[in-house]
PDB file of N, CA and C in Angstrom:
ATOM      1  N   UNK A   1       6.295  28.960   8.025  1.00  0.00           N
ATOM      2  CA  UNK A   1       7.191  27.822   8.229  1.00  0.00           C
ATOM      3  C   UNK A   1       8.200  27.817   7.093  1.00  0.00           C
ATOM      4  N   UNK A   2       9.367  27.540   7.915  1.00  0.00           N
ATOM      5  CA  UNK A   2      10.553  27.864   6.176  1.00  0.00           C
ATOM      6  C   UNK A   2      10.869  26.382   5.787  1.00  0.00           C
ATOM      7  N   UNK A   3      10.630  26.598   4.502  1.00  0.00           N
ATOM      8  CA  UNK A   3      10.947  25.485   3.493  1.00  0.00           C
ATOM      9  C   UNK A   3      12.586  25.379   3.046  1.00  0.00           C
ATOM     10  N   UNK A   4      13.059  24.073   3.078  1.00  0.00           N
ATOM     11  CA  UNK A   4      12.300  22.815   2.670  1.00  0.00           C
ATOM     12  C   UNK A   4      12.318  22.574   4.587  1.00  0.00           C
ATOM     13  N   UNK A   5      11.394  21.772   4.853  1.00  0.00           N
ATOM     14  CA  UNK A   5      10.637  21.058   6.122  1.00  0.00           C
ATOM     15  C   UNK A   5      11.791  20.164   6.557  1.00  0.00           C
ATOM     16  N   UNK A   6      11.918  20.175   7.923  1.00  0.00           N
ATOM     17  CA  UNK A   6      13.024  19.050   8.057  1.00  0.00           C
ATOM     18  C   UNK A   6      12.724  17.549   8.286  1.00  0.00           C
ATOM     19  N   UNK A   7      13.287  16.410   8.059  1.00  0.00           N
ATOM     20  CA  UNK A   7      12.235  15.119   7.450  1.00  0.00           C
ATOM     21  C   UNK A   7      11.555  14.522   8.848  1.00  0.00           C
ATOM     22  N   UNK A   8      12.104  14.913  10.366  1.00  0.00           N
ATOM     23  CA  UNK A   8      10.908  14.515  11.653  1.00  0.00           C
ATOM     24  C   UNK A   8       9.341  15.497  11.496  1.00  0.00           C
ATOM     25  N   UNK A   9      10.175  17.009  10.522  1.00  0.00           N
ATOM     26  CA  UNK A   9       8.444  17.699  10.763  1.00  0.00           C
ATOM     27  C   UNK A   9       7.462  17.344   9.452  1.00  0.00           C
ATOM     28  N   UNK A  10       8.356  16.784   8.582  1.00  0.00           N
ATOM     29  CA  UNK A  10       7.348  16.386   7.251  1.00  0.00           C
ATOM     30  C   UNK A  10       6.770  15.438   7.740  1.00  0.00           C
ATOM     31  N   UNK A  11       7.115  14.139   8.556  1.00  0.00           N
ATOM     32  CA  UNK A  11       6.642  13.120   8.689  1.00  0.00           C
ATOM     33  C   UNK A  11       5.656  13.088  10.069  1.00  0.00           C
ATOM     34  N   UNK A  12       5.803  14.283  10.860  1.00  0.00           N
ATOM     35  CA  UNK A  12       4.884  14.684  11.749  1.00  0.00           C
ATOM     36  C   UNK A  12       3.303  15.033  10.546  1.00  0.00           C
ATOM     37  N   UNK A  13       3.574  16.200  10.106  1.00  0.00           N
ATOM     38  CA  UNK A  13       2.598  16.341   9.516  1.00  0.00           C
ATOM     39  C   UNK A  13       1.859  15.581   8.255  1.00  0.00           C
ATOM     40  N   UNK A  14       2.572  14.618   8.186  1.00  0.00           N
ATOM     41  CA  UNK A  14       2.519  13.213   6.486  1.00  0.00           C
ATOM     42  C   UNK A  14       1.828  12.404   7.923  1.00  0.00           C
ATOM     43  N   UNK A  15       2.132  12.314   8.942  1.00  0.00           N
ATOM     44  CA  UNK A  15       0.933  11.420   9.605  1.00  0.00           C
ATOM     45  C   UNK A  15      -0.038  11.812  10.119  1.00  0.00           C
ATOM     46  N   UNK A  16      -0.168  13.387  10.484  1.00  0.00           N
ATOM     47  CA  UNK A  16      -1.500  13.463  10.881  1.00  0.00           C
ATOM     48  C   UNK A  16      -2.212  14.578   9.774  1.00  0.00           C
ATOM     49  N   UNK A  17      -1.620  14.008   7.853  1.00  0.00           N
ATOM     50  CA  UNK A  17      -2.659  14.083   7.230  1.00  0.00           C
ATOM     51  C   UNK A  17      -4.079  13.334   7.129  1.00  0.00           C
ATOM     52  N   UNK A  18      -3.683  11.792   7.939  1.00  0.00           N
ATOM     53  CA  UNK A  18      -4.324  11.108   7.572  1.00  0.00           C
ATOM     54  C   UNK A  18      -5.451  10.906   8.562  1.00  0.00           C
ATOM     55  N   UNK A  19      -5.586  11.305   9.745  1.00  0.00           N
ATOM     56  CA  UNK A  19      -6.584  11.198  11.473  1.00  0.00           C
ATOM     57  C   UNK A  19      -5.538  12.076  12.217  1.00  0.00           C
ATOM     58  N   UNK A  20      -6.578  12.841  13.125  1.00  0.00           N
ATOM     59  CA  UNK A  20      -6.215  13.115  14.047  1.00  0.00           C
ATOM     60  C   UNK A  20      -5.149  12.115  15.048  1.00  0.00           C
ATOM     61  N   UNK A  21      -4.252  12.543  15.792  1.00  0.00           N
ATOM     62  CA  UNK A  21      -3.241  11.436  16.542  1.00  0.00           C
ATOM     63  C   UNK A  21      -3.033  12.250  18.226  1.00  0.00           C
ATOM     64  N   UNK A  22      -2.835  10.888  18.773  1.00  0.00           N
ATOM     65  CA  UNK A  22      -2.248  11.583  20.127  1.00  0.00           C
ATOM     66  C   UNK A  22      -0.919  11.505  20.000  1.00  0.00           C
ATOM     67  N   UNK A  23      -0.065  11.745  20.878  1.00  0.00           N
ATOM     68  CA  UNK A  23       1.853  11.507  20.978  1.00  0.00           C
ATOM     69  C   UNK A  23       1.975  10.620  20.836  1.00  0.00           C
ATOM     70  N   UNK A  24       0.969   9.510  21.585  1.00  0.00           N
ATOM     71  CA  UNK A  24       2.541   7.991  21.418  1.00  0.00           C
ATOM     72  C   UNK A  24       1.357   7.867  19.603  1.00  0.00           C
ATOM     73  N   UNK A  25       0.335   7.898  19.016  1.00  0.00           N
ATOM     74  CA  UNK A  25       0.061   7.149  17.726  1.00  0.00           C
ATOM     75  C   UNK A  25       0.991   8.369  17.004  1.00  0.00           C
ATOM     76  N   UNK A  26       1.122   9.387  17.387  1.00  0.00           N
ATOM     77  CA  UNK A  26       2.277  10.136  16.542  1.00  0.00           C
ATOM     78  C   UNK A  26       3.455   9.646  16.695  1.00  0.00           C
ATOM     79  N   UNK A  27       3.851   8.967  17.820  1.00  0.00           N
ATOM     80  CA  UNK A  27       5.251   8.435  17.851  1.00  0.00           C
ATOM     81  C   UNK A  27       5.535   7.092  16.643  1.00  0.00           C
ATOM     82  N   UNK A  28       4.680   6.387  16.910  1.00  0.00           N
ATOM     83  CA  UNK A  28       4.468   4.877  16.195  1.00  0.00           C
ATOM     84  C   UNK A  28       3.896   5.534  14.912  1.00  0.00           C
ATOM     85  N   UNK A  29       3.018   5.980  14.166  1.00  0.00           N
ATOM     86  CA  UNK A  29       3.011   6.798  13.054  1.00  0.00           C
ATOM     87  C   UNK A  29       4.484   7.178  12.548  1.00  0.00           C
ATOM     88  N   UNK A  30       5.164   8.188  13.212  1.00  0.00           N
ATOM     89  CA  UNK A  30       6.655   8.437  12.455  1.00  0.00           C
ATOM     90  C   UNK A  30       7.659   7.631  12.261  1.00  0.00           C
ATOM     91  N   UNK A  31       7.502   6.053  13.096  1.00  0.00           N
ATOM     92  CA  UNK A  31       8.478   5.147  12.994  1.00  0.00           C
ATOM     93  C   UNK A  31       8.098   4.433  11.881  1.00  0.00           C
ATOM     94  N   UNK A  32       6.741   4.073  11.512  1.00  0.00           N
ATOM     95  CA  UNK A  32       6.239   3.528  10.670  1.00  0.00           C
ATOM     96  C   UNK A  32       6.820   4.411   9.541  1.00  0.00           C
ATOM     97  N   UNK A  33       6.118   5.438   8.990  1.00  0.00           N
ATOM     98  CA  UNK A  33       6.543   5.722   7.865  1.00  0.00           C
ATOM     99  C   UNK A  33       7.832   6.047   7.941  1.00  0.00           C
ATOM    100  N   UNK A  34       8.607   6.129   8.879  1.00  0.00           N
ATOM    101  CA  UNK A  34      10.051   6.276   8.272  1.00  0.00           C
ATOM    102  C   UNK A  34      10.776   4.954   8.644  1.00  0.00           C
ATOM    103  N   UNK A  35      10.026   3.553   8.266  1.00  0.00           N
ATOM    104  CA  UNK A  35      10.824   2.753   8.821  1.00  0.00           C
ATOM    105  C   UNK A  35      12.069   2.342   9.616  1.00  0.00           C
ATOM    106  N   UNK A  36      11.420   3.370  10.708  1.00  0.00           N
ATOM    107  CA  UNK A  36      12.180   3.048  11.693  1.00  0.00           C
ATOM    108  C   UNK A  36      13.366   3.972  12.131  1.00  0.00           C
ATOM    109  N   UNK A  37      13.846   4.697  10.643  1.00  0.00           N
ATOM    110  CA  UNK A  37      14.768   5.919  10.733  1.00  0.00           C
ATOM    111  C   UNK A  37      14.951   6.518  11.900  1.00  0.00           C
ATOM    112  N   UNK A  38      13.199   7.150  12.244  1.00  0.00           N
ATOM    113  CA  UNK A  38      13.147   7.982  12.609  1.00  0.00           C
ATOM    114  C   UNK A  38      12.487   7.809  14.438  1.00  0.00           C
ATOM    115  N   UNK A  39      12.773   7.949  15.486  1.00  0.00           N
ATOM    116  CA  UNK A  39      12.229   7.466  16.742  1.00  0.00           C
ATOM    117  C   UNK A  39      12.161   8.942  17.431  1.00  0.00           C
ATOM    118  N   UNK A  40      10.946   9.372  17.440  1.00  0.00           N
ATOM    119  CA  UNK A  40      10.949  10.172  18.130  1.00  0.00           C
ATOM    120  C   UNK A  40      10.880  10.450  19.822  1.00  0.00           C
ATOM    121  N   UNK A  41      11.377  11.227  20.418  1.00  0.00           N
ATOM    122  CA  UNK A  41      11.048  11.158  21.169  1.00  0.00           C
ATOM    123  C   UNK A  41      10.001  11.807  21.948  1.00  0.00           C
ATOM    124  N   UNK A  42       9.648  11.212  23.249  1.00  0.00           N
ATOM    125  CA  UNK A  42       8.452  12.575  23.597  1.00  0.00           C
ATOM    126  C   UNK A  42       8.467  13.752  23.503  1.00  0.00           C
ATOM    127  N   UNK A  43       9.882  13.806  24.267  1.00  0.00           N
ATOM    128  CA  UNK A  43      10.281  15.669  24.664  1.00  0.00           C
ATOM    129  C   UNK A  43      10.238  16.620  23.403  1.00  0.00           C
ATOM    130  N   UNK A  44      11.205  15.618  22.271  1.00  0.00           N
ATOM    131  CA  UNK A  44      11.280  16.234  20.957  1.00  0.00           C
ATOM    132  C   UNK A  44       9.652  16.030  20.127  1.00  0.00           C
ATOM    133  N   UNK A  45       9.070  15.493  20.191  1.00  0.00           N
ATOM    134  CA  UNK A  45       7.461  15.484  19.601  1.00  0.00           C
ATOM    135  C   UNK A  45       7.092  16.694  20.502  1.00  0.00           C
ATOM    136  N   UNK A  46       6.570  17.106  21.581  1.00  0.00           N
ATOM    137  CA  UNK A  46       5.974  17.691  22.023  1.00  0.00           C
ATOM    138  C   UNK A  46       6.552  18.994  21.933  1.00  0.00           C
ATOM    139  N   UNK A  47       7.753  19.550  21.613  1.00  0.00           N
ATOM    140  CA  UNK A  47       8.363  20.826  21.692  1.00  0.00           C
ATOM    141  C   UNK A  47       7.542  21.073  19.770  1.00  0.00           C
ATOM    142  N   UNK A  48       8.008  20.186  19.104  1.00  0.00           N
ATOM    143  CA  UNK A  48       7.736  19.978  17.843  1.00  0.00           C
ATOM    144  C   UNK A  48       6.719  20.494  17.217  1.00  0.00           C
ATOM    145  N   UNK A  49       5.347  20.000  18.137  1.00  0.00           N
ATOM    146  CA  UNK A  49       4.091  19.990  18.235  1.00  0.00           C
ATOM    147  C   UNK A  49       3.650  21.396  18.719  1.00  0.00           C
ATOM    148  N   UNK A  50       4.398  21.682  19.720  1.00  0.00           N
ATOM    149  CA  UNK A  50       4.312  23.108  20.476  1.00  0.00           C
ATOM    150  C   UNK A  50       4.372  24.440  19.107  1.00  0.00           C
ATOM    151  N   UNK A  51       5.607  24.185  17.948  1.00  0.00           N
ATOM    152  CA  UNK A  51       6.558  24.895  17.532  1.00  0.00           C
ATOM    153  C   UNK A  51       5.305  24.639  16.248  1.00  0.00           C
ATOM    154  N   UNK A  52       4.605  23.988  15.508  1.00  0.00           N
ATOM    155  CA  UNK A  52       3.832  23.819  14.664  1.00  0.00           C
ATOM    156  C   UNK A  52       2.345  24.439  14.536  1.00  0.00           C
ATOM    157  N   UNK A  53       2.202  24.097  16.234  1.00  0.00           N
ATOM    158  CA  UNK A  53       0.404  24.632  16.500  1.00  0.00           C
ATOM    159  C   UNK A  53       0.727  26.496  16.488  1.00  0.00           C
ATOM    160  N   UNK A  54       2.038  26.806  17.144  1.00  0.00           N
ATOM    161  CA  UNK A  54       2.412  28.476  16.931  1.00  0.00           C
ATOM    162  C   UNK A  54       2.542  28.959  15.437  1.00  0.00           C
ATOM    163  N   UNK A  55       2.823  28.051  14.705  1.00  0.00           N
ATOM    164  CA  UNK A  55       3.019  28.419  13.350  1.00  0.00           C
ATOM    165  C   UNK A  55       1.692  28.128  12.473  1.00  0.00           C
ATOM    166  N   UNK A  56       0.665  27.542  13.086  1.00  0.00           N
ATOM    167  CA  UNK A  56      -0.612  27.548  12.390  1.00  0.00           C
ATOM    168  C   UNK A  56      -0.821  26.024  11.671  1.00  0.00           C
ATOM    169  N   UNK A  57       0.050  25.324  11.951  1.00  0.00           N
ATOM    170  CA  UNK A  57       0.591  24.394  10.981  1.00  0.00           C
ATOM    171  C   UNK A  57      -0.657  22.712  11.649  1.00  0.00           C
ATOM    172  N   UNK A  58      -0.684  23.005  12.931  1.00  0.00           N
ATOM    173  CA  UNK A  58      -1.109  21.618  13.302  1.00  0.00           C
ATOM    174  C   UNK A  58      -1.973  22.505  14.453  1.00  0.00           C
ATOM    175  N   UNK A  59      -3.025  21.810  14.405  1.00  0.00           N
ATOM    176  CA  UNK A  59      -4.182  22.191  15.881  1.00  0.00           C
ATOM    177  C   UNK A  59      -4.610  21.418  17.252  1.00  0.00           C
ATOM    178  N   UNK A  60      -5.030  21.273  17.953  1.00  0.00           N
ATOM    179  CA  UNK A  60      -5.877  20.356  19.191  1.00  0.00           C
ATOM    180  C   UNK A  60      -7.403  20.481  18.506  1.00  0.00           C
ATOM    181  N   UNK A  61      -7.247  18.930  18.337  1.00  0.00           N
ATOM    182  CA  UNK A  61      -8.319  18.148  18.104  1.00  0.00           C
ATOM    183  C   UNK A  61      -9.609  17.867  19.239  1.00  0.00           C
ATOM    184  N   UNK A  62      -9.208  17.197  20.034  1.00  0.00           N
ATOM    185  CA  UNK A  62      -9.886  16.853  21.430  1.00  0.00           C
ATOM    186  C   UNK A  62      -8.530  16.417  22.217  1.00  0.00           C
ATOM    187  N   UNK A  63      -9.374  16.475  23.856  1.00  0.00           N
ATOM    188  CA  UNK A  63      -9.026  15.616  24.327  1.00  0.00           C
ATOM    189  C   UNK A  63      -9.608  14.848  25.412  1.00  0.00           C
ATOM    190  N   UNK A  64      -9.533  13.721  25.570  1.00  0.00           N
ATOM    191  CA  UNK A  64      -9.662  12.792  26.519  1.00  0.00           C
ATOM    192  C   UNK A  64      -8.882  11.920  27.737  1.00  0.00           C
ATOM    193  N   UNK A  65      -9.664  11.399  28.178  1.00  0.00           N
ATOM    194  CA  UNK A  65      -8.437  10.447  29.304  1.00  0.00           C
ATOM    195  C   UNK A  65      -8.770   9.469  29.767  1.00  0.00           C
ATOM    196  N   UNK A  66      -7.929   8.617  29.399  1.00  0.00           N
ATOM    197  CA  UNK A  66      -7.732   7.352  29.146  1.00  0.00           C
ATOM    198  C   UNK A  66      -6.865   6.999  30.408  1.00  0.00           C
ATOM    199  N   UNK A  67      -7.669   5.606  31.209  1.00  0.00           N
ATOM    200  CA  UNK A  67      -6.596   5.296  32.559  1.00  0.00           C
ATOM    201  C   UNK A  67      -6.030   6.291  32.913  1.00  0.00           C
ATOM    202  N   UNK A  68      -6.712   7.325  33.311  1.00  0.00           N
ATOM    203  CA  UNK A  68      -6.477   8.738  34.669  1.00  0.00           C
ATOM    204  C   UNK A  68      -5.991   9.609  33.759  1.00  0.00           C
ATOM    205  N   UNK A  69      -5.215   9.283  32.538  1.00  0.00           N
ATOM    206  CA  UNK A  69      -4.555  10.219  32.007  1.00  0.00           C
ATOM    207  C   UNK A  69      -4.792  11.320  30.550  1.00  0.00           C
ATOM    208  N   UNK A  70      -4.357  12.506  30.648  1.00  0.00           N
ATOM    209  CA  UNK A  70      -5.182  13.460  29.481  1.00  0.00           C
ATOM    210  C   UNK A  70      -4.106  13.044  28.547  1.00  0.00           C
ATOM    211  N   UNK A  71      -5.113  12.955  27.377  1.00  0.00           N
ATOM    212  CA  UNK A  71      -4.237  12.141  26.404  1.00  0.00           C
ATOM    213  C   UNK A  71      -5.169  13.410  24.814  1.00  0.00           C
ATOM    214  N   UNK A  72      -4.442  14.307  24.443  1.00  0.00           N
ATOM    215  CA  UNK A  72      -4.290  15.308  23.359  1.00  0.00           C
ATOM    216  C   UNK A  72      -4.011  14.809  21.917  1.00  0.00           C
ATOM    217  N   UNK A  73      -5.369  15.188  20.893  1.00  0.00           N
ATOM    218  CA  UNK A  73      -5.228  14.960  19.691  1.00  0.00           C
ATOM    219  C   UNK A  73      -4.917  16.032  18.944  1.00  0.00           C
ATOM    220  N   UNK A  74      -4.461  15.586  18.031  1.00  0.00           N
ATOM    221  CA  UNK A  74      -3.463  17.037  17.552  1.00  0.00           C
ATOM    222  C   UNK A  74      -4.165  16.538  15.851  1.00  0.00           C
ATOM    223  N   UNK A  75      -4.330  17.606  15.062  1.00  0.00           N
ATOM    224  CA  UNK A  75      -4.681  17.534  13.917  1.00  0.00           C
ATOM    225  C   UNK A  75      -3.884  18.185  12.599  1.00  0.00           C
ATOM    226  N   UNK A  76      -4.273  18.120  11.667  1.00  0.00           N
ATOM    227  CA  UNK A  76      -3.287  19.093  10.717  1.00  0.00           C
ATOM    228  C   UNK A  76      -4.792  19.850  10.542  1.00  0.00           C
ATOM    229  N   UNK A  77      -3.577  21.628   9.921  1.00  0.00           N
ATOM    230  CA  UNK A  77      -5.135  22.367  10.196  1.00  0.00           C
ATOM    231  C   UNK A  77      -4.883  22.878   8.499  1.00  0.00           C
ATOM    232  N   UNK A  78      -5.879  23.534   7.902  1.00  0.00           N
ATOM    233  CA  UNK A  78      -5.759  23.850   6.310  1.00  0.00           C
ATOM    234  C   UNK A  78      -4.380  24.345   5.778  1.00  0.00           C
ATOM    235  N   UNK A  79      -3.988  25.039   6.676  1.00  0.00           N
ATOM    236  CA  UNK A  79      -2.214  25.694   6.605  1.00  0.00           C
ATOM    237  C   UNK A  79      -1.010  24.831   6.314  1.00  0.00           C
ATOM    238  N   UNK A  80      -1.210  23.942   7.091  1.00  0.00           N
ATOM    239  CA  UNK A  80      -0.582  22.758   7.249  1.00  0.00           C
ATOM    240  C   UNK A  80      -0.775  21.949   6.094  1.00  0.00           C
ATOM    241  N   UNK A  81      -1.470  21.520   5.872  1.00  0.00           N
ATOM    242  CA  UNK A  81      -1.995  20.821   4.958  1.00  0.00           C
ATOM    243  C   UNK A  81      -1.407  21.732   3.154  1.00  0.00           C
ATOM    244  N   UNK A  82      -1.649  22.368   3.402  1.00  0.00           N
ATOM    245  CA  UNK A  82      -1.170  23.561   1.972  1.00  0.00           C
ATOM    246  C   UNK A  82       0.563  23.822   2.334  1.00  0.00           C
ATOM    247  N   UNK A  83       1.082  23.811   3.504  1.00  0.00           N
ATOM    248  CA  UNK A  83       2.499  23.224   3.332  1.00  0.00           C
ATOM    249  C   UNK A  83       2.610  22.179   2.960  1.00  0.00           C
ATOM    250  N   UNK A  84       2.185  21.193   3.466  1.00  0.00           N
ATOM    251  CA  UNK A  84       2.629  19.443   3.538  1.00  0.00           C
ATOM    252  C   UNK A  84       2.333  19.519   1.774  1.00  0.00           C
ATOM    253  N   UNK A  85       2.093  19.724   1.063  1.00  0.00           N
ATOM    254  CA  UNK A  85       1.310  19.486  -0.154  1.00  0.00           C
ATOM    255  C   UNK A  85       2.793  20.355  -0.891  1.00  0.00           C
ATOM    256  N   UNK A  86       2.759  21.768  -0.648  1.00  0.00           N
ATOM    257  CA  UNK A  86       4.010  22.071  -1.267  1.00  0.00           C
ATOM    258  C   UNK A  86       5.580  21.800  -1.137  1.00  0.00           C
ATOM    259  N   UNK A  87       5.833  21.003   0.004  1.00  0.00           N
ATOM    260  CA  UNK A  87       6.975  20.259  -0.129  1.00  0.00           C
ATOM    261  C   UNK A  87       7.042  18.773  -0.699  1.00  0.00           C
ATOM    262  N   UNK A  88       6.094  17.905  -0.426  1.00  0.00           N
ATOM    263  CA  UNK A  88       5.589  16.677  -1.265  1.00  0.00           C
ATOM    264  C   UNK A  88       5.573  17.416  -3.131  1.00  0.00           C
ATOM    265  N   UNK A  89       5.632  18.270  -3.336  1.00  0.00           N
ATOM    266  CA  UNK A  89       5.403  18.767  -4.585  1.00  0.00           C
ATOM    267  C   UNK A  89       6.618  19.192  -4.603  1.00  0.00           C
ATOM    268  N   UNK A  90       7.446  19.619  -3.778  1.00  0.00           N
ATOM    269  CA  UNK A  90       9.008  20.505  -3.991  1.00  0.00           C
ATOM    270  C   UNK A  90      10.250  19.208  -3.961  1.00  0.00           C
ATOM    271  N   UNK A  91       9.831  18.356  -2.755  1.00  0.00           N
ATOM    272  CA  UNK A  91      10.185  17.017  -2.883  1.00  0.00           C
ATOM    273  C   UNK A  91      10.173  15.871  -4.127  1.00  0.00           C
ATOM    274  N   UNK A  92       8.970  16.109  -4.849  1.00  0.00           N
ATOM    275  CA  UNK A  92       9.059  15.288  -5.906  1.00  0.00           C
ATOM    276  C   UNK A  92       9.652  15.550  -7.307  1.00  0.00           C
ATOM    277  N   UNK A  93       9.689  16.648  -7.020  1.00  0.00           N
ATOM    278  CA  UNK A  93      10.461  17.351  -8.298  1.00  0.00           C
ATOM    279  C   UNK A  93      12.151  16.998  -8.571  1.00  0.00           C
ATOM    280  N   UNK A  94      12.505  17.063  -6.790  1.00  0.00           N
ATOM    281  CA  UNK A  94      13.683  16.711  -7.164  1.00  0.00           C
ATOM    282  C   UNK A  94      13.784  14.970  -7.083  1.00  0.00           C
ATOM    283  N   UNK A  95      12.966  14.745  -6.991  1.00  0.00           N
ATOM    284  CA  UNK A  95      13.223  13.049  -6.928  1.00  0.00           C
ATOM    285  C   UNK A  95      13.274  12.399  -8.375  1.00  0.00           C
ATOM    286  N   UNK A  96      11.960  13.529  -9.368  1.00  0.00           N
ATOM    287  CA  UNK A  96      12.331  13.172 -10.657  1.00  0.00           C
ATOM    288  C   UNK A  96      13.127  14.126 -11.508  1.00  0.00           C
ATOM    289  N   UNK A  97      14.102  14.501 -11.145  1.00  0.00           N
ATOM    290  CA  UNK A  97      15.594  15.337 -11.357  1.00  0.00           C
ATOM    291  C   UNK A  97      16.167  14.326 -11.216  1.00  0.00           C
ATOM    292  N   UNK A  98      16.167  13.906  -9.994  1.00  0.00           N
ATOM    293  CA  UNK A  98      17.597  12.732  -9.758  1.00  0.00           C
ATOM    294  C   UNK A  98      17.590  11.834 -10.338  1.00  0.00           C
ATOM    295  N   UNK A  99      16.378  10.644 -10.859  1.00  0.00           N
ATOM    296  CA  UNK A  99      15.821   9.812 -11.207  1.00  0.00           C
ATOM    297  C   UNK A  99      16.307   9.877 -12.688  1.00  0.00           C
ATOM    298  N   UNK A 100      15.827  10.912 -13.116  1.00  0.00           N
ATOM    299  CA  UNK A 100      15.989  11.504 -14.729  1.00  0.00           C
ATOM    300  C   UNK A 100      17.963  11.365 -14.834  1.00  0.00           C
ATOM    301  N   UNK A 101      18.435  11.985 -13.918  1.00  0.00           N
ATOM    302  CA  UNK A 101      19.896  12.358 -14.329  1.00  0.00           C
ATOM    303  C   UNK A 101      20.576  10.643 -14.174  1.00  0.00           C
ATOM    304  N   UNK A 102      19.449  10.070 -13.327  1.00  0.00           N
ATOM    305  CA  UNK A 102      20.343   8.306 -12.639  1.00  0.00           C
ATOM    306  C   UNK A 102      20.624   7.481 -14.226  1.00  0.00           C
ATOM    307  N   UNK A 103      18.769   7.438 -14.618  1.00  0.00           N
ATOM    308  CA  UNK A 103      18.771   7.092 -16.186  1.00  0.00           C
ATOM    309  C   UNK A 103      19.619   7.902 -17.224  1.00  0.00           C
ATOM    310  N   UNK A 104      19.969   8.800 -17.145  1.00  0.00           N
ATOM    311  CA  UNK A 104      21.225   8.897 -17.942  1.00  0.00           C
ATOM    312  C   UNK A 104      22.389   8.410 -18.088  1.00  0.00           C
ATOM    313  N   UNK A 105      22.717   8.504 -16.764  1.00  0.00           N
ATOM    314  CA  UNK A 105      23.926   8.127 -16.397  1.00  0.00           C
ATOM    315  C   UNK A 105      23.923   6.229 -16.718  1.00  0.00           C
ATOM    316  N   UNK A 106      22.943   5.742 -16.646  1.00  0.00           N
ATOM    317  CA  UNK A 106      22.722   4.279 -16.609  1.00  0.00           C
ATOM    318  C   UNK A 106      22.920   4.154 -17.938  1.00  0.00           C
ATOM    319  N   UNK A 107      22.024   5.065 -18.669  1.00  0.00           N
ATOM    320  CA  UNK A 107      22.523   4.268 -20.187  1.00  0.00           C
ATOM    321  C   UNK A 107      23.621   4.794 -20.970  1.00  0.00           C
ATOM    322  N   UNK A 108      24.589   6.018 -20.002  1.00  0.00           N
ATOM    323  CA  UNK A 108      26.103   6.446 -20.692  1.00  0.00           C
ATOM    324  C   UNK A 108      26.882   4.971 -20.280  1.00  0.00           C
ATOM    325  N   UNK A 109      26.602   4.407 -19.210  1.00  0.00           N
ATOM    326  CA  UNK A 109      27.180   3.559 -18.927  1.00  0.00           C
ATOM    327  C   UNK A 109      26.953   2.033 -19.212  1.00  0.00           C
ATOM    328  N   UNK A 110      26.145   2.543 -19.829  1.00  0.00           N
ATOM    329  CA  UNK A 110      25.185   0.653 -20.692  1.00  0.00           C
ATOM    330  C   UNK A 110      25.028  -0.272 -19.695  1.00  0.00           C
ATOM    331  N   UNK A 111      24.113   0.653 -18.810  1.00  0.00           N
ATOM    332  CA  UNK A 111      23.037  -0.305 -18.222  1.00  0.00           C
ATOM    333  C   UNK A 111      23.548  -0.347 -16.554  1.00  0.00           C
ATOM    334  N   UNK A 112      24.854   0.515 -16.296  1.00  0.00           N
ATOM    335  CA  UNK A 112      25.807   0.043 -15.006  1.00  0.00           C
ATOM    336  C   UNK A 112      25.009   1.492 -14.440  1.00  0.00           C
ATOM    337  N   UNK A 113      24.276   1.654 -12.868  1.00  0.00           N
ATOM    338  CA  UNK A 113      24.234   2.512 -12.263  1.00  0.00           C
ATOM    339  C   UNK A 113      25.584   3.322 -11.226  1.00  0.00           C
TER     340      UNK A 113
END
């Protein structure tokens, strides 16, 4: 998977670090943490999902069916997980780059961001 991750597939896999998910708790999962930014849609989740489980990145969990319908849990698999970890780590680096250069700039300017 080529780095850096684009921010619908970080937040695909930043939600199903945490439980296994079907589509729509993956849908409501990515709106949540991206307040709202981000709305996925089915077509685009499921191509997504398709394009991740080929890359080793996310697996099938179970599945079941719920009111007639097969309803697919998708998991993060160790691969995944050892990406998600090195962009959260590639990500934070530059957050405290920017952070670092903001406080400079704040106190060249006595105190004005």
């Amino acid at each position: 998977m080529e780095m850096p991750l684009r921010e619908p597939t970080f937040l695909i896999l930043t939600a199903l670090a945490g439980e296994p998910l079907h589509g729509y708790g993956l849908i409501a999962e990515v709106d949540r943490l991206s307040e709202g930014r981000i709305a996925l849609r089915p077509g685009t989740l499921y191509g997504a999902l398709d394009r991740l489980t080929d890359a080793g990145l996310v697996e099938a969990d179970r599945e079941e069916t719920v009111d007639g319908r097969l309803r697919r849990y998708y998991r993060l698999s160790t691969p995944g997980a050892t990406v998600l970890a090195e962009e959260t780590e590639r990500m934070r680096r530059n957050v405290e780059a920017a952070s670092s250069r903001l406080r400079v700039r704040a106190e060249l300017a006595g105190g004005m961001v």
